[in-house]
Protein backbone atom coordinates (compact mmCIF):
# COMPACT_ATOMS: atom_id res chain seq x y z
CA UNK A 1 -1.20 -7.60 26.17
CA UNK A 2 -0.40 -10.87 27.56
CA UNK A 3 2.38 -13.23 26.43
CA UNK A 4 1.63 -16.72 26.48
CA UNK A 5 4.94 -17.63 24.17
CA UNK A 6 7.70 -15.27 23.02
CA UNK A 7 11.43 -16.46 21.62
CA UNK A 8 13.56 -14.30 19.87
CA UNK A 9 11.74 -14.77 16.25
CA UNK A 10 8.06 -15.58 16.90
CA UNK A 11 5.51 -15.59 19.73
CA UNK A 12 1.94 -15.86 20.65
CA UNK A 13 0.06 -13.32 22.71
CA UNK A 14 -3.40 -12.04 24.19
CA UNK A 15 -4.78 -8.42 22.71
CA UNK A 16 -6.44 -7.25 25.41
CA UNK A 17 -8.32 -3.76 25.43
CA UNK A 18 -6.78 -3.12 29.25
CA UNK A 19 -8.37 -0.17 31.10
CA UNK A 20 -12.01 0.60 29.53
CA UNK A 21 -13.38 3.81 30.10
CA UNK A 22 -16.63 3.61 32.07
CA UNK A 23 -18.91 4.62 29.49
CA UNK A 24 -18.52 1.05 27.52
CA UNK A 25 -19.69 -2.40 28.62
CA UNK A 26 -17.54 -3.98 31.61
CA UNK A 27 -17.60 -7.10 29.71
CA UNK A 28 -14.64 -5.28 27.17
CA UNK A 29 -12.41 -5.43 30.07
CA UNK A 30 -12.50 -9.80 29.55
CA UNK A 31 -12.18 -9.68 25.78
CA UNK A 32 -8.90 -11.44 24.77
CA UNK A 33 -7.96 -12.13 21.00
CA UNK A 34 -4.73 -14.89 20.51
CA UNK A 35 -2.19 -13.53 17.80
CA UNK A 36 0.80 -14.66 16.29
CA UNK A 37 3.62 -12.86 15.58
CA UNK A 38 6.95 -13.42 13.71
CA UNK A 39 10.00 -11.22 13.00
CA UNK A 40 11.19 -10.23 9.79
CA UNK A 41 13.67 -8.11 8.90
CA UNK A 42 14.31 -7.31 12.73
CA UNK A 43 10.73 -5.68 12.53
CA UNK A 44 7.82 -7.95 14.47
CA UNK A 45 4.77 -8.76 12.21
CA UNK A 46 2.18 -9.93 13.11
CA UNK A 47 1.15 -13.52 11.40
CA UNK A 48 -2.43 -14.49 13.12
CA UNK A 49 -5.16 -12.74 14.38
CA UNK A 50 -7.66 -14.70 15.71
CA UNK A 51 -10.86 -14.39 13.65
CA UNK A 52 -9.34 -12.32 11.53
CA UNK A 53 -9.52 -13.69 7.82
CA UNK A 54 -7.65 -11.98 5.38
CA UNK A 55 -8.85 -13.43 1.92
CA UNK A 56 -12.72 -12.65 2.63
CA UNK A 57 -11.50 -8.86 4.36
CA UNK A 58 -9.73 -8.08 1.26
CA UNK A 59 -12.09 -9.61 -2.08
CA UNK A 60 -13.42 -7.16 -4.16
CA UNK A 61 -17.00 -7.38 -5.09
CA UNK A 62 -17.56 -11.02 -3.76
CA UNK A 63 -14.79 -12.71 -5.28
CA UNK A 64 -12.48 -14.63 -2.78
């Protein structure tokens, strides 16, 4: 993981997979994904997930 912003109650960061076990692609070890992340309830959430979107990953029989 990579922090590119981080303050007491929100941040933005890198997912990276890190160390990639040689049986996978070497281009894994590049991937980065941006995320958001806020706190609630003392407890970090996260907020954004880059291509990650949450109203067609949840509709039920291809209803958004």
């Amino acid at each position: 993981m990579e922090i590119i912003n981080l303050n007491e109650n929100n941040g933005e960061l890198y997912w990276t997979y890190g160390k990639i076990d040689s049986k996978y692609d070497s281009s894994w070890k590049n991937f980065k994904c941006k995320f958001r992340v806020t706190k609630e309830d003392g407890k970090w959430e996260i907020s954004y997930l880059e291509g990650f979107d949450f109203k067609e990953s949840t509709r039920k029989d291809g209803v958004l």
